[in-house]
PDB file of N, CA and C in Angstrom:
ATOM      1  N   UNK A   1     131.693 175.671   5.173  1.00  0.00           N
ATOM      2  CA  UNK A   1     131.517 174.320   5.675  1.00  0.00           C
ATOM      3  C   UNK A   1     131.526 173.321   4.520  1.00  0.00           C
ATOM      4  N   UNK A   2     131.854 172.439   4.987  1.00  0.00           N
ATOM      5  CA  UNK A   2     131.746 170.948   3.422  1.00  0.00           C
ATOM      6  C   UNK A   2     131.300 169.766   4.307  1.00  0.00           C
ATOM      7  N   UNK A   3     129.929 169.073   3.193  1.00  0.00           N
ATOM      8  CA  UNK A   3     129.794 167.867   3.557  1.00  0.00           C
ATOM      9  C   UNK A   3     129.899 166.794   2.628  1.00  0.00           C
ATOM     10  N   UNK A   4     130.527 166.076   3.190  1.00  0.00           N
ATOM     11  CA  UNK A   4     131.175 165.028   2.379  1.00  0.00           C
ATOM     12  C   UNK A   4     130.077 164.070   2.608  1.00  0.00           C
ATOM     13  N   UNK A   5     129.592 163.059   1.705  1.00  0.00           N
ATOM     14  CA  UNK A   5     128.556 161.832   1.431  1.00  0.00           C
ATOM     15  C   UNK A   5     129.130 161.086   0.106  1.00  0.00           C
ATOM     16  N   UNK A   6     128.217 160.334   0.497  1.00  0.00           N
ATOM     17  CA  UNK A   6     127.813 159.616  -0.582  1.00  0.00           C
ATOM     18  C   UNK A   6     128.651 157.621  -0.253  1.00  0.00           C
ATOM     19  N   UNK A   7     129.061 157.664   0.931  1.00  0.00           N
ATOM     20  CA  UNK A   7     130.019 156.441   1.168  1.00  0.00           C
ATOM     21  C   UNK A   7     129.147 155.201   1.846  1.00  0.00           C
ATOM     22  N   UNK A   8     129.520 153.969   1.731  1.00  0.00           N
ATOM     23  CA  UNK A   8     128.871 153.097   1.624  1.00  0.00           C
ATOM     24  C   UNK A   8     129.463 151.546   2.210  1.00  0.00           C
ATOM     25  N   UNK A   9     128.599 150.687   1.952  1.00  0.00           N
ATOM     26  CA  UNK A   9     129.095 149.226   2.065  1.00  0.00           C
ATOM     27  C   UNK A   9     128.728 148.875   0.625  1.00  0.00           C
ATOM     28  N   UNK A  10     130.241 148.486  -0.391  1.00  0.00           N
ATOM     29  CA  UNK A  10     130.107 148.010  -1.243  1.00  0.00           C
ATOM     30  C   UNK A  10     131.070 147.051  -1.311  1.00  0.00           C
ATOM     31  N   UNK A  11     131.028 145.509  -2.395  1.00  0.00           N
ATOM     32  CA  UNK A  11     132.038 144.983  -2.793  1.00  0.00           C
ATOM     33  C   UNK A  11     132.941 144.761  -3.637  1.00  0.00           C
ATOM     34  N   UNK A  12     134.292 144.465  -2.926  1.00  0.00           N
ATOM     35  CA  UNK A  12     135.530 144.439  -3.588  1.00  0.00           C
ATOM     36  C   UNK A  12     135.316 144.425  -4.996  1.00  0.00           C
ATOM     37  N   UNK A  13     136.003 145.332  -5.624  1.00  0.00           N
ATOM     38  CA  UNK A  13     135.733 145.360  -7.504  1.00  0.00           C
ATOM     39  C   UNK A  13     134.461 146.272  -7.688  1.00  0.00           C
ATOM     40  N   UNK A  14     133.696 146.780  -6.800  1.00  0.00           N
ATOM     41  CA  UNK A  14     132.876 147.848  -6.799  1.00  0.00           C
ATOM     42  C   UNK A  14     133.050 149.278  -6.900  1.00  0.00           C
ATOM     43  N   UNK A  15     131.997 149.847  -7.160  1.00  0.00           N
ATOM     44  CA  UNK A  15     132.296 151.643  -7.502  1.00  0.00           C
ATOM     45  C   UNK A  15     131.760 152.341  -6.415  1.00  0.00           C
ATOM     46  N   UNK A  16     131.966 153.578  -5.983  1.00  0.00           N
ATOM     47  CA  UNK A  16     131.415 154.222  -5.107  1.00  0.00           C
ATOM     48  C   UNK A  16     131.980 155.787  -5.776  1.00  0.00           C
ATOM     49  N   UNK A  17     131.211 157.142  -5.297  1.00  0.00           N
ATOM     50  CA  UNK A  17     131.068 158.271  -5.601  1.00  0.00           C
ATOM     51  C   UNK A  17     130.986 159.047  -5.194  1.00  0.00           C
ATOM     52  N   UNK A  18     131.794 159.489  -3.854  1.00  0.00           N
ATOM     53  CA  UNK A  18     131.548 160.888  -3.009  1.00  0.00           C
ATOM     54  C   UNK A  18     131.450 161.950  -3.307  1.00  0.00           C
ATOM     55  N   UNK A  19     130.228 162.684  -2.643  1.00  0.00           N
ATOM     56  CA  UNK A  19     130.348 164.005  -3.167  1.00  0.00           C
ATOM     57  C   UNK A  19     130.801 165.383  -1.759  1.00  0.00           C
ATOM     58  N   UNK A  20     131.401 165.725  -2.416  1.00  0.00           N
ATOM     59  CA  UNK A  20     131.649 167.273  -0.991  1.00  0.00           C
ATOM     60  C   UNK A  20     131.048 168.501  -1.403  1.00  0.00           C
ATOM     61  N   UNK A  21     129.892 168.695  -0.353  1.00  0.00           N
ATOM     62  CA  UNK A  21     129.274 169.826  -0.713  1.00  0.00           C
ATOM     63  C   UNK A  21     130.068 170.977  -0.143  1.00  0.00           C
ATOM     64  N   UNK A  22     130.355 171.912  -0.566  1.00  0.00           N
ATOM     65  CA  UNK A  22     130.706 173.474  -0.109  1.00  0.00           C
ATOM     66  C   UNK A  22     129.572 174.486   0.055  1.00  0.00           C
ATOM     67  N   UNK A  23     129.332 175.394   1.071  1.00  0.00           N
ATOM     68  CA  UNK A  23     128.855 176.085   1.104  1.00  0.00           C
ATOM     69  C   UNK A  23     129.536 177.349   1.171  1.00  0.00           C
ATOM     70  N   UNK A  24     129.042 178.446   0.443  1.00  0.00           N
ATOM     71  CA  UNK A  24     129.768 179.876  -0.217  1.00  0.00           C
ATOM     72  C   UNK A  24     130.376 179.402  -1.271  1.00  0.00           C
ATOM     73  N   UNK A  25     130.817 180.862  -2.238  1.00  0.00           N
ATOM     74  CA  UNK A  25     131.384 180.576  -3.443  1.00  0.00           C
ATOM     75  C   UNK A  25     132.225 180.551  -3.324  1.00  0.00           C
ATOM     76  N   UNK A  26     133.167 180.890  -2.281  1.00  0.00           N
ATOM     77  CA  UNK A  26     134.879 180.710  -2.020  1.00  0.00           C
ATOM     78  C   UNK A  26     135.435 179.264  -2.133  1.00  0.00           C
ATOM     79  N   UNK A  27     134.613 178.738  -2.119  1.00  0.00           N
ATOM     80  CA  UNK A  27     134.943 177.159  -2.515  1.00  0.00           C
ATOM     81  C   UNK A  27     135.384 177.372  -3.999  1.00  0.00           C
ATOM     82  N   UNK A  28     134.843 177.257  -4.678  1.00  0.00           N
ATOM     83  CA  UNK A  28     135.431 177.580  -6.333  1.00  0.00           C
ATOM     84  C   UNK A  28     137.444 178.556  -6.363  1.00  0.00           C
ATOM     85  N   UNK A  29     137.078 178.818  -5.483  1.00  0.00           N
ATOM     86  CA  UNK A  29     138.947 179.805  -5.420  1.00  0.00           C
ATOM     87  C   UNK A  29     140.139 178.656  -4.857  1.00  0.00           C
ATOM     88  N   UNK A  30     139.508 177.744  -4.435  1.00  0.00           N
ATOM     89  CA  UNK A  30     140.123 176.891  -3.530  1.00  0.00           C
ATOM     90  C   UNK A  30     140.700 175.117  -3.793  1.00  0.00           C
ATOM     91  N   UNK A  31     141.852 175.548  -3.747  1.00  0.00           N
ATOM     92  CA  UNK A  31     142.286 173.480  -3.659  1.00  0.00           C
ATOM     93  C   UNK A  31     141.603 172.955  -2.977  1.00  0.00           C
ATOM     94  N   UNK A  32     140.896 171.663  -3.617  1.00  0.00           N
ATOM     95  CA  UNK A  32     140.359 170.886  -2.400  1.00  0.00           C
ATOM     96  C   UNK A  32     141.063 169.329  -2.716  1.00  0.00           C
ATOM     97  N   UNK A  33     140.974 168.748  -1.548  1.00  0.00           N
ATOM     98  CA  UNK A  33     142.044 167.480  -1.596  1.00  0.00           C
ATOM     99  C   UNK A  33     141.258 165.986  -1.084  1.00  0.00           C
ATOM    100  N   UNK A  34     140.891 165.042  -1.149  1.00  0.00           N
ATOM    101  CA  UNK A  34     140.527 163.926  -0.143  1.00  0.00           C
ATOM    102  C   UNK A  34     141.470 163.357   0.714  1.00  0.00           C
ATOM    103  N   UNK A  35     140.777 163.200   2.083  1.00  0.00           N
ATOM    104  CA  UNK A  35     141.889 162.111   2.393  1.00  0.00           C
ATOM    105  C   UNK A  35     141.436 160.982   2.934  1.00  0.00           C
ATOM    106  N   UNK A  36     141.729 159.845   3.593  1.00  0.00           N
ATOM    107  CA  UNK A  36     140.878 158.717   4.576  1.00  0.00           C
ATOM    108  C   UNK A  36     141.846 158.470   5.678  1.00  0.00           C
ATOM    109  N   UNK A  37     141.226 157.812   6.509  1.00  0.00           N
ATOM    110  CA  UNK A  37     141.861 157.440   7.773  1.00  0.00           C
ATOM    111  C   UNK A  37     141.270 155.713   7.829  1.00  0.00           C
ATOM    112  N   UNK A  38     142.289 154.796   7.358  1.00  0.00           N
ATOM    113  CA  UNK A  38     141.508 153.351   7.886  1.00  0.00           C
ATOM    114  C   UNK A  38     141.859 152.757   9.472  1.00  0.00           C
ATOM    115  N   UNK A  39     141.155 152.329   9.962  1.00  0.00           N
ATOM    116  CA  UNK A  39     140.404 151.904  11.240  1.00  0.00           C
ATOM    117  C   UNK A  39     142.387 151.406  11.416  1.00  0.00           C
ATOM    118  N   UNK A  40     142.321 152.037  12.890  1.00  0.00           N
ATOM    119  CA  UNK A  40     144.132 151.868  13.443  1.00  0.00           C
ATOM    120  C   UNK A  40     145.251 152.453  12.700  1.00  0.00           C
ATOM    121  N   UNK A  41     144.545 153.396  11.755  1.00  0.00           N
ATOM    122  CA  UNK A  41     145.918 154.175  10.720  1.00  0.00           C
ATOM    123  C   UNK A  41     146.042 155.456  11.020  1.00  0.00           C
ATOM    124  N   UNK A  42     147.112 156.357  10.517  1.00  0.00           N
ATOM    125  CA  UNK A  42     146.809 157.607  10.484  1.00  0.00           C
ATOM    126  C   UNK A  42     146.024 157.728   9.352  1.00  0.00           C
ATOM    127  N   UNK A  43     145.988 159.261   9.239  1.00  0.00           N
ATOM    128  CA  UNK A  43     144.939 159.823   7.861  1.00  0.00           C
ATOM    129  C   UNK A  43     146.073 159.720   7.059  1.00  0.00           C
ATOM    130  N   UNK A  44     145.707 159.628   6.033  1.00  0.00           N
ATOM    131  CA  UNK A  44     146.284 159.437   4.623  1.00  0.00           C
ATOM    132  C   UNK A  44     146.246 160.516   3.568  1.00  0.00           C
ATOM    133  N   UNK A  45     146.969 160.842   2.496  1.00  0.00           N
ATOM    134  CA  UNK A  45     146.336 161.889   1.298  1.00  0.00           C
ATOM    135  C   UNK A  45     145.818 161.029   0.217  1.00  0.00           C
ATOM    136  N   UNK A  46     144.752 161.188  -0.420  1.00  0.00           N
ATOM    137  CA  UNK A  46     143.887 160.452  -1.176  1.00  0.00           C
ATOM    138  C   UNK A  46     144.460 161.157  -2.893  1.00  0.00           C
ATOM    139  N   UNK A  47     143.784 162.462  -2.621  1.00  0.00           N
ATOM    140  CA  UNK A  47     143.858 163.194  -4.317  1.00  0.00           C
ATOM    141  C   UNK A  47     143.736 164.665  -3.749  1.00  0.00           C
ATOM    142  N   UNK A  48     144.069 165.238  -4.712  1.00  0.00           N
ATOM    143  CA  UNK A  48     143.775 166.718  -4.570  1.00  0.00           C
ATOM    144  C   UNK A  48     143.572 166.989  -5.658  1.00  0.00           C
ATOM    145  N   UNK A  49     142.990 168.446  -5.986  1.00  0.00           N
ATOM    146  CA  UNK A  49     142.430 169.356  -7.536  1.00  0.00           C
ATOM    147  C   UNK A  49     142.709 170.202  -7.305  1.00  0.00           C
ATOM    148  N   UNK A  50     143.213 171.012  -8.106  1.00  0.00           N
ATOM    149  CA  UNK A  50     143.654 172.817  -8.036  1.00  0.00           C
ATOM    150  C   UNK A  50     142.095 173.561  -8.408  1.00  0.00           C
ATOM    151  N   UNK A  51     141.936 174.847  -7.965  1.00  0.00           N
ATOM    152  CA  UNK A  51     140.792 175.200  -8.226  1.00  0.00           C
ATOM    153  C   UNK A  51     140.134 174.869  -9.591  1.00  0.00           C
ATOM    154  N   UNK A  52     140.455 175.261 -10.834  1.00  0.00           N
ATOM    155  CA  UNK A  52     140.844 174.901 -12.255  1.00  0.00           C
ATOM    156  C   UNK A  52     140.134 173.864 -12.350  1.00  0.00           C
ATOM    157  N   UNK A  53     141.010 172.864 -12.220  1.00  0.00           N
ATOM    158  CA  UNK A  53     140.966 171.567 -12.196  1.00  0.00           C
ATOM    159  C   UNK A  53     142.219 170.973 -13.144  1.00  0.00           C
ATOM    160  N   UNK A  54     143.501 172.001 -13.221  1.00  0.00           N
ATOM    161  CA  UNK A  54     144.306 172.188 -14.442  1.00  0.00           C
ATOM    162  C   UNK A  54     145.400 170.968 -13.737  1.00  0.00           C
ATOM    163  N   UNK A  55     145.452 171.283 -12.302  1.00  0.00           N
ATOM    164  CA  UNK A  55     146.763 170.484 -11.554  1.00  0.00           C
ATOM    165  C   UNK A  55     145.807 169.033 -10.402  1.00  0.00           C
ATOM    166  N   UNK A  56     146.402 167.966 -11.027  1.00  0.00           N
ATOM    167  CA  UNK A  56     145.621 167.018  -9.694  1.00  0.00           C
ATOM    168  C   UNK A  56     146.534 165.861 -10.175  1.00  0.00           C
ATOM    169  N   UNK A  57     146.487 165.255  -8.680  1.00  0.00           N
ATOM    170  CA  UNK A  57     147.424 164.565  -8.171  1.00  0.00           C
ATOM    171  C   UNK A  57     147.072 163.105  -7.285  1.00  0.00           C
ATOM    172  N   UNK A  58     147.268 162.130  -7.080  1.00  0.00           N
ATOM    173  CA  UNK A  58     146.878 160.995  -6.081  1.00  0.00           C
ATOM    174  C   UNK A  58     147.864 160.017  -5.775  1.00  0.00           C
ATOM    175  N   UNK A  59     147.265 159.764  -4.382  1.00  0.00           N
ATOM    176  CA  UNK A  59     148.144 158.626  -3.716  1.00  0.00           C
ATOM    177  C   UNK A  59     148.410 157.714  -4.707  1.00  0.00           C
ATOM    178  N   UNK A  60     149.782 157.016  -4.763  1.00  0.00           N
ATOM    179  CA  UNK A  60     149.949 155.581  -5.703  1.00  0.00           C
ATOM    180  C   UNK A  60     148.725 154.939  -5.330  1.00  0.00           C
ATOM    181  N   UNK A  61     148.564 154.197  -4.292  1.00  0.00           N
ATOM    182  CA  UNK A  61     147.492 153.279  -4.061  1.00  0.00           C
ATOM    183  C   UNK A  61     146.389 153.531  -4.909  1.00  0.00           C
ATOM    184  N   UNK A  62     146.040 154.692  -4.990  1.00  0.00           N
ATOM    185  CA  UNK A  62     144.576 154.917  -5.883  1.00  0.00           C
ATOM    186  C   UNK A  62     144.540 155.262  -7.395  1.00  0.00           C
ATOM    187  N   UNK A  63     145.820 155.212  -7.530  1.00  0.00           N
ATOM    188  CA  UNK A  63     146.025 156.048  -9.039  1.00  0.00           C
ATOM    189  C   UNK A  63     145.645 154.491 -10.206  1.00  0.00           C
ATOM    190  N   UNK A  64     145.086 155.427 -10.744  1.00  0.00           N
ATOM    191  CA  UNK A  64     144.324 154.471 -12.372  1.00  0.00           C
ATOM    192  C   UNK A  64     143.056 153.870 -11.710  1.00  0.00           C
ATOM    193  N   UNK A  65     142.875 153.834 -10.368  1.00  0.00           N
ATOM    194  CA  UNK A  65     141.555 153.507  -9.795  1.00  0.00           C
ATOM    195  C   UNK A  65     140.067 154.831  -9.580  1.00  0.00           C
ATOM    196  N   UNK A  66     141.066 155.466  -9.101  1.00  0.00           N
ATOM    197  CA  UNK A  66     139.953 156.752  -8.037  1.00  0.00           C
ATOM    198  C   UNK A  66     140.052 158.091  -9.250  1.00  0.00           C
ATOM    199  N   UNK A  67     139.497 159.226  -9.333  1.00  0.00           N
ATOM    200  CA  UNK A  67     139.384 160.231 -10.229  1.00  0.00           C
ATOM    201  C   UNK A  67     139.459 161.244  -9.244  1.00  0.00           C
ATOM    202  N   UNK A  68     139.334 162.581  -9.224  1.00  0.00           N
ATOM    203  CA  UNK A  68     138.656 163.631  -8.582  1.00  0.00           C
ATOM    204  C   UNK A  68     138.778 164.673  -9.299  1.00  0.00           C
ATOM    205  N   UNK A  69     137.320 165.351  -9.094  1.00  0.00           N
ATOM    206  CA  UNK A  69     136.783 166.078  -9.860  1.00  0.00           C
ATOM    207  C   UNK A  69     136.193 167.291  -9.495  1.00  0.00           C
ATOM    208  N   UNK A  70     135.641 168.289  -9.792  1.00  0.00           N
ATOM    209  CA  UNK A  70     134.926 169.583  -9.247  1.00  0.00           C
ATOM    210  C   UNK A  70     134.033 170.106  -9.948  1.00  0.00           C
ATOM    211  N   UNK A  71     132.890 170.539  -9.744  1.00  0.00           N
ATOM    212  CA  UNK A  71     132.129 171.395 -10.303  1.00  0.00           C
ATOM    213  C   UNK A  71     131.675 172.649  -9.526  1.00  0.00           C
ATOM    214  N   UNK A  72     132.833 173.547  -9.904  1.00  0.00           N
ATOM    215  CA  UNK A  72     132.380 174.816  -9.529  1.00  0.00           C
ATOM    216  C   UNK A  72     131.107 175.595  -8.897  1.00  0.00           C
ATOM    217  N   UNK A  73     130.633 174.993 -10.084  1.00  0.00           N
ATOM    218  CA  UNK A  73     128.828 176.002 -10.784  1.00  0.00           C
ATOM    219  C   UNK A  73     128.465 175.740  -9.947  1.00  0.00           C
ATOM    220  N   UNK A  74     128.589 174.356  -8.623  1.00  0.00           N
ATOM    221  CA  UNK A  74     127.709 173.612  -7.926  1.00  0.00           C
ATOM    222  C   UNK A  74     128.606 173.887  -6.688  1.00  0.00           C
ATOM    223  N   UNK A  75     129.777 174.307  -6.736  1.00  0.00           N
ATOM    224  CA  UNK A  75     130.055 174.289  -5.220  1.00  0.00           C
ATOM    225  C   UNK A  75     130.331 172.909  -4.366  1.00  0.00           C
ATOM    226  N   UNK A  76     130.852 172.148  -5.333  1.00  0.00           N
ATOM    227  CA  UNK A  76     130.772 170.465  -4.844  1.00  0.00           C
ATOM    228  C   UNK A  76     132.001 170.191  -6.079  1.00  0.00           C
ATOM    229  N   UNK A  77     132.801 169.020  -5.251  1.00  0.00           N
ATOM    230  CA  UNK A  77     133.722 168.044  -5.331  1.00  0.00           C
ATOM    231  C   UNK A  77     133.456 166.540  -5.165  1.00  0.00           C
ATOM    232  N   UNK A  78     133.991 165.877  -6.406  1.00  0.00           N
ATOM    233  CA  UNK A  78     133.815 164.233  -5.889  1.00  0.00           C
ATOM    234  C   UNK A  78     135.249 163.338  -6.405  1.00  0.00           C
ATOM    235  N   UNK A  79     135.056 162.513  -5.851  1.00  0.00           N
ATOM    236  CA  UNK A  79     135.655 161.371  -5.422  1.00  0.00           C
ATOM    237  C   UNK A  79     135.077 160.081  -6.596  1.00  0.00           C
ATOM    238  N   UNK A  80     135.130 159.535  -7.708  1.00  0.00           N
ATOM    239  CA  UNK A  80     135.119 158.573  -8.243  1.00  0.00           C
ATOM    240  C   UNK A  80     135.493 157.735  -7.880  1.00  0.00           C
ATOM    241  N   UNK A  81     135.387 156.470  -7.163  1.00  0.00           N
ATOM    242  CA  UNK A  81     136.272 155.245  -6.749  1.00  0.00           C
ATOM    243  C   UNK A  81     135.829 154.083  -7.591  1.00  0.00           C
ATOM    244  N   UNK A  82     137.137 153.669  -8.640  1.00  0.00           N
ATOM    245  CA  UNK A  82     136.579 152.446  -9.030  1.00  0.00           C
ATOM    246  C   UNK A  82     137.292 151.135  -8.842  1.00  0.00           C
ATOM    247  N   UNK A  83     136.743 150.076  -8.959  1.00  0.00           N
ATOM    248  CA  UNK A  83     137.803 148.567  -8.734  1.00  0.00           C
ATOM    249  C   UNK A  83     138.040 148.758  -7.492  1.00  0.00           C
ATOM    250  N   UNK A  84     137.606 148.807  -6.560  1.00  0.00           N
ATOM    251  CA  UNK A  84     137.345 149.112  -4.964  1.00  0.00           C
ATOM    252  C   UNK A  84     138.178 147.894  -4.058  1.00  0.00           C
ATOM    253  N   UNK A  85     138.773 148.068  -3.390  1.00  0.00           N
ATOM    254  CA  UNK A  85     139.310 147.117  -2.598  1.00  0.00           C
ATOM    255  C   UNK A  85     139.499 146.847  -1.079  1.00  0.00           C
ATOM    256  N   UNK A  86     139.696 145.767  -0.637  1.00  0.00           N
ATOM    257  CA  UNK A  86     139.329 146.177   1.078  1.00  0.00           C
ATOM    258  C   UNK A  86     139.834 146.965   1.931  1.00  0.00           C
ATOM    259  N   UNK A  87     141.274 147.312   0.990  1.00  0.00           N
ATOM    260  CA  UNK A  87     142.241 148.420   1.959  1.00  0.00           C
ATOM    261  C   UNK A  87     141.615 149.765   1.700  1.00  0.00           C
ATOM    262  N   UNK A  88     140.771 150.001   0.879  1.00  0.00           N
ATOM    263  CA  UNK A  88     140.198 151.283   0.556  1.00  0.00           C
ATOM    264  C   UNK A  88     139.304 151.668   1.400  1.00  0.00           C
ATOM    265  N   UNK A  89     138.672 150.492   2.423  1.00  0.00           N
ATOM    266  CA  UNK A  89     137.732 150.655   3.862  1.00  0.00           C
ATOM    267  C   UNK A  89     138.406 151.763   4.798  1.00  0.00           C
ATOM    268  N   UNK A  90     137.812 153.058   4.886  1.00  0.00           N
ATOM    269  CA  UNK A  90     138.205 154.209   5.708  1.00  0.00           C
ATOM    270  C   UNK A  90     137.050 154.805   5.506  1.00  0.00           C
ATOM    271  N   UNK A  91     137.083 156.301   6.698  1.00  0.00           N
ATOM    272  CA  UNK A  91     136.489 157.424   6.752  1.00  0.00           C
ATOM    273  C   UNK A  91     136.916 158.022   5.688  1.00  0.00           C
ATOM    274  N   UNK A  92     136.111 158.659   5.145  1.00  0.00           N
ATOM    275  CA  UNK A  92     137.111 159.189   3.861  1.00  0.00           C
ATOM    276  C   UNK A  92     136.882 161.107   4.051  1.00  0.00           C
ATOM    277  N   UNK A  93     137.675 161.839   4.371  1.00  0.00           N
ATOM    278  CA  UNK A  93     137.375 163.704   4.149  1.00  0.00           C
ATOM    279  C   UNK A  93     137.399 164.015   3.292  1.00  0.00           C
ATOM    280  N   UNK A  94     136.917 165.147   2.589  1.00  0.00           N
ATOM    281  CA  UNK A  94     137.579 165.992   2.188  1.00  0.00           C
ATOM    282  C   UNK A  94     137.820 167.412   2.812  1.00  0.00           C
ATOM    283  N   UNK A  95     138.458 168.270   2.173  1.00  0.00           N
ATOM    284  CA  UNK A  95     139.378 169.648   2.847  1.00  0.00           C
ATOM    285  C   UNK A  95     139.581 170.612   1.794  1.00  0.00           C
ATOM    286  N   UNK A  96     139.642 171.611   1.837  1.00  0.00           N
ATOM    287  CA  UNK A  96     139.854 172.601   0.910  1.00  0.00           C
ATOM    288  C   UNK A  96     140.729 173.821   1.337  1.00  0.00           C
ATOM    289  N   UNK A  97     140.791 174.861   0.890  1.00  0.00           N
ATOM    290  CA  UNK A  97     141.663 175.619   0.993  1.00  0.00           C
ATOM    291  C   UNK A  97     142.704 175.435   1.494  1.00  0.00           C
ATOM    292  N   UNK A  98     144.122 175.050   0.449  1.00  0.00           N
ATOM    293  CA  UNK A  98     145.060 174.825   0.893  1.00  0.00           C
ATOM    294  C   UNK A  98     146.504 175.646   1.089  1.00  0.00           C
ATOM    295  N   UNK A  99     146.842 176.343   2.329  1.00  0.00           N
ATOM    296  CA  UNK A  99     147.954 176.507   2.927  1.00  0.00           C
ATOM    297  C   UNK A  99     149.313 175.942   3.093  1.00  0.00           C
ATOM    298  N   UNK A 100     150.488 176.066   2.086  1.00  0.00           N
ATOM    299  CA  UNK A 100     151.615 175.206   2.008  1.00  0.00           C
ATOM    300  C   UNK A 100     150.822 173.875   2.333  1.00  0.00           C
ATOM    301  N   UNK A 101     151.275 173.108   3.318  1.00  0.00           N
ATOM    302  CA  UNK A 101     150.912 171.801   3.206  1.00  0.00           C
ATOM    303  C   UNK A 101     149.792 171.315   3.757  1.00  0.00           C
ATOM    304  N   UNK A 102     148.916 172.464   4.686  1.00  0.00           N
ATOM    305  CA  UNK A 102     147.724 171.986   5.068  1.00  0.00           C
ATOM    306  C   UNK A 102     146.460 173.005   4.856  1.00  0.00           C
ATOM    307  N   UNK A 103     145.447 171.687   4.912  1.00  0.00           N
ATOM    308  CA  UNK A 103     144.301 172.412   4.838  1.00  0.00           C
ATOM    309  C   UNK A 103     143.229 172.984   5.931  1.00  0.00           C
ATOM    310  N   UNK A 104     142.800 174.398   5.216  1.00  0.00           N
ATOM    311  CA  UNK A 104     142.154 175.062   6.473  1.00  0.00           C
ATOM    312  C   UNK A 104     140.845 174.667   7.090  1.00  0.00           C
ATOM    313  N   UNK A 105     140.026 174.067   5.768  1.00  0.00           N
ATOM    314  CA  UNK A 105     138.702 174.121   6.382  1.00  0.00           C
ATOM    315  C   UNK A 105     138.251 172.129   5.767  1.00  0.00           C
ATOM    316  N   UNK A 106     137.263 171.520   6.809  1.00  0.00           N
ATOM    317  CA  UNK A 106     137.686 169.958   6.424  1.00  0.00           C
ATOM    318  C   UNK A 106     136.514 169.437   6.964  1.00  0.00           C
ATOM    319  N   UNK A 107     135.540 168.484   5.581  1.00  0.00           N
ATOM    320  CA  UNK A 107     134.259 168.146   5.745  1.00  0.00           C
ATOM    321  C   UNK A 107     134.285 166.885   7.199  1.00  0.00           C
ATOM    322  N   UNK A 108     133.025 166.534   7.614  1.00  0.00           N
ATOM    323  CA  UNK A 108     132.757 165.343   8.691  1.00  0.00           C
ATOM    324  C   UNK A 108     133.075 163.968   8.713  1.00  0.00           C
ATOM    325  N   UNK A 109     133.363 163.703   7.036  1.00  0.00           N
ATOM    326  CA  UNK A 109     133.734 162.601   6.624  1.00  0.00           C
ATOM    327  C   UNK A 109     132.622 161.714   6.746  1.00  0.00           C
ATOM    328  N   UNK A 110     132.874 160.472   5.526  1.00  0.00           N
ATOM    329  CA  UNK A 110     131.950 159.694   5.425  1.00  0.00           C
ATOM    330  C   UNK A 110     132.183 158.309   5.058  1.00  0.00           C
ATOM    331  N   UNK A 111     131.950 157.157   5.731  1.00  0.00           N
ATOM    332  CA  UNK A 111     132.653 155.990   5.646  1.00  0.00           C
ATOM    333  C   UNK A 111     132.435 155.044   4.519  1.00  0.00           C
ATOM    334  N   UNK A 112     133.146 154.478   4.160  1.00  0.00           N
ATOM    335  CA  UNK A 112     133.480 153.587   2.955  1.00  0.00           C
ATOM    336  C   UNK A 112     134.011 152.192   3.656  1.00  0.00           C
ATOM    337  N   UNK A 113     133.036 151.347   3.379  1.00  0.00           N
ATOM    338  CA  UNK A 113     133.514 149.866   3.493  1.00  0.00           C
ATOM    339  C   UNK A 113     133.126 148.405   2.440  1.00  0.00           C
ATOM    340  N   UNK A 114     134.381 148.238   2.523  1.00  0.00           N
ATOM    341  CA  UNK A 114     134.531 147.415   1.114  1.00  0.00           C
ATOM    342  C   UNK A 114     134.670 145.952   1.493  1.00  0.00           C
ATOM    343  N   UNK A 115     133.726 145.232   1.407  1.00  0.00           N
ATOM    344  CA  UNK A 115     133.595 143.770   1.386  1.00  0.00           C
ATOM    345  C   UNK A 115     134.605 142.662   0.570  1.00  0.00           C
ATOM    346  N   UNK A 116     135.386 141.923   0.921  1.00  0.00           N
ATOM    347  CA  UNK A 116     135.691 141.252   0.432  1.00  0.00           C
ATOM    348  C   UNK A 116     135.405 139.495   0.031  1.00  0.00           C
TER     349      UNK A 116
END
């Protein structure tokens, strides 16, 4: 299971910090990826991390803004968001274990809204 937190009401040019908890150690073997869905959109791909942390990747929109990161030891993944903007207002997931293009198992999500 994964729970994703840590999302908020902050403003535009603000930081925020999700974290995805994993439970079991099979999380550590596993890609995990973010994604969001903003209010009338489909879901989106945010970032992903290779187990490692050797291969990672992100949407243009977020790149030089957002980070993502993993700590194994802990069984948890986060989400750095910085310079925050109003289009960045979504549910935000994360998901892990990844299968060619999708993922198998995918936290409750946790909302992010950005004031402008």
């Amino acid at each position: 299971q994964l729970q994703a937190s840590g999302g908020g009401l902050v403003q535009a040019g603000g930081s925020l910090r999700l974290s995805c908890a994993a439970s079991g150690r099979a999380f550590r073997s596993y890609t995990m990826g973010w994604f969001r869905r903003a209010p009338g959109k489909e879901r989106e791909f945010v970032a992903t991390i290779n187990w490692g942390g050797g291969a990672i990747d992100y949407a243009d929109s977020v790149k030089g803004r957002f980070t993502i990161s993993r700590d194994n030891a802990k069984n948890t993944g986060y989400l750095q968001m910085n310079s925050l903007k109003s289009e960045d207002t979504a549910v935000y997931y994360c998901a892990c274990q990844k299968v060619g293009n999708q993922y198998s198992y995918w936290g409750q999500g946790t909302l992010v809204t950005v004031s402008s």
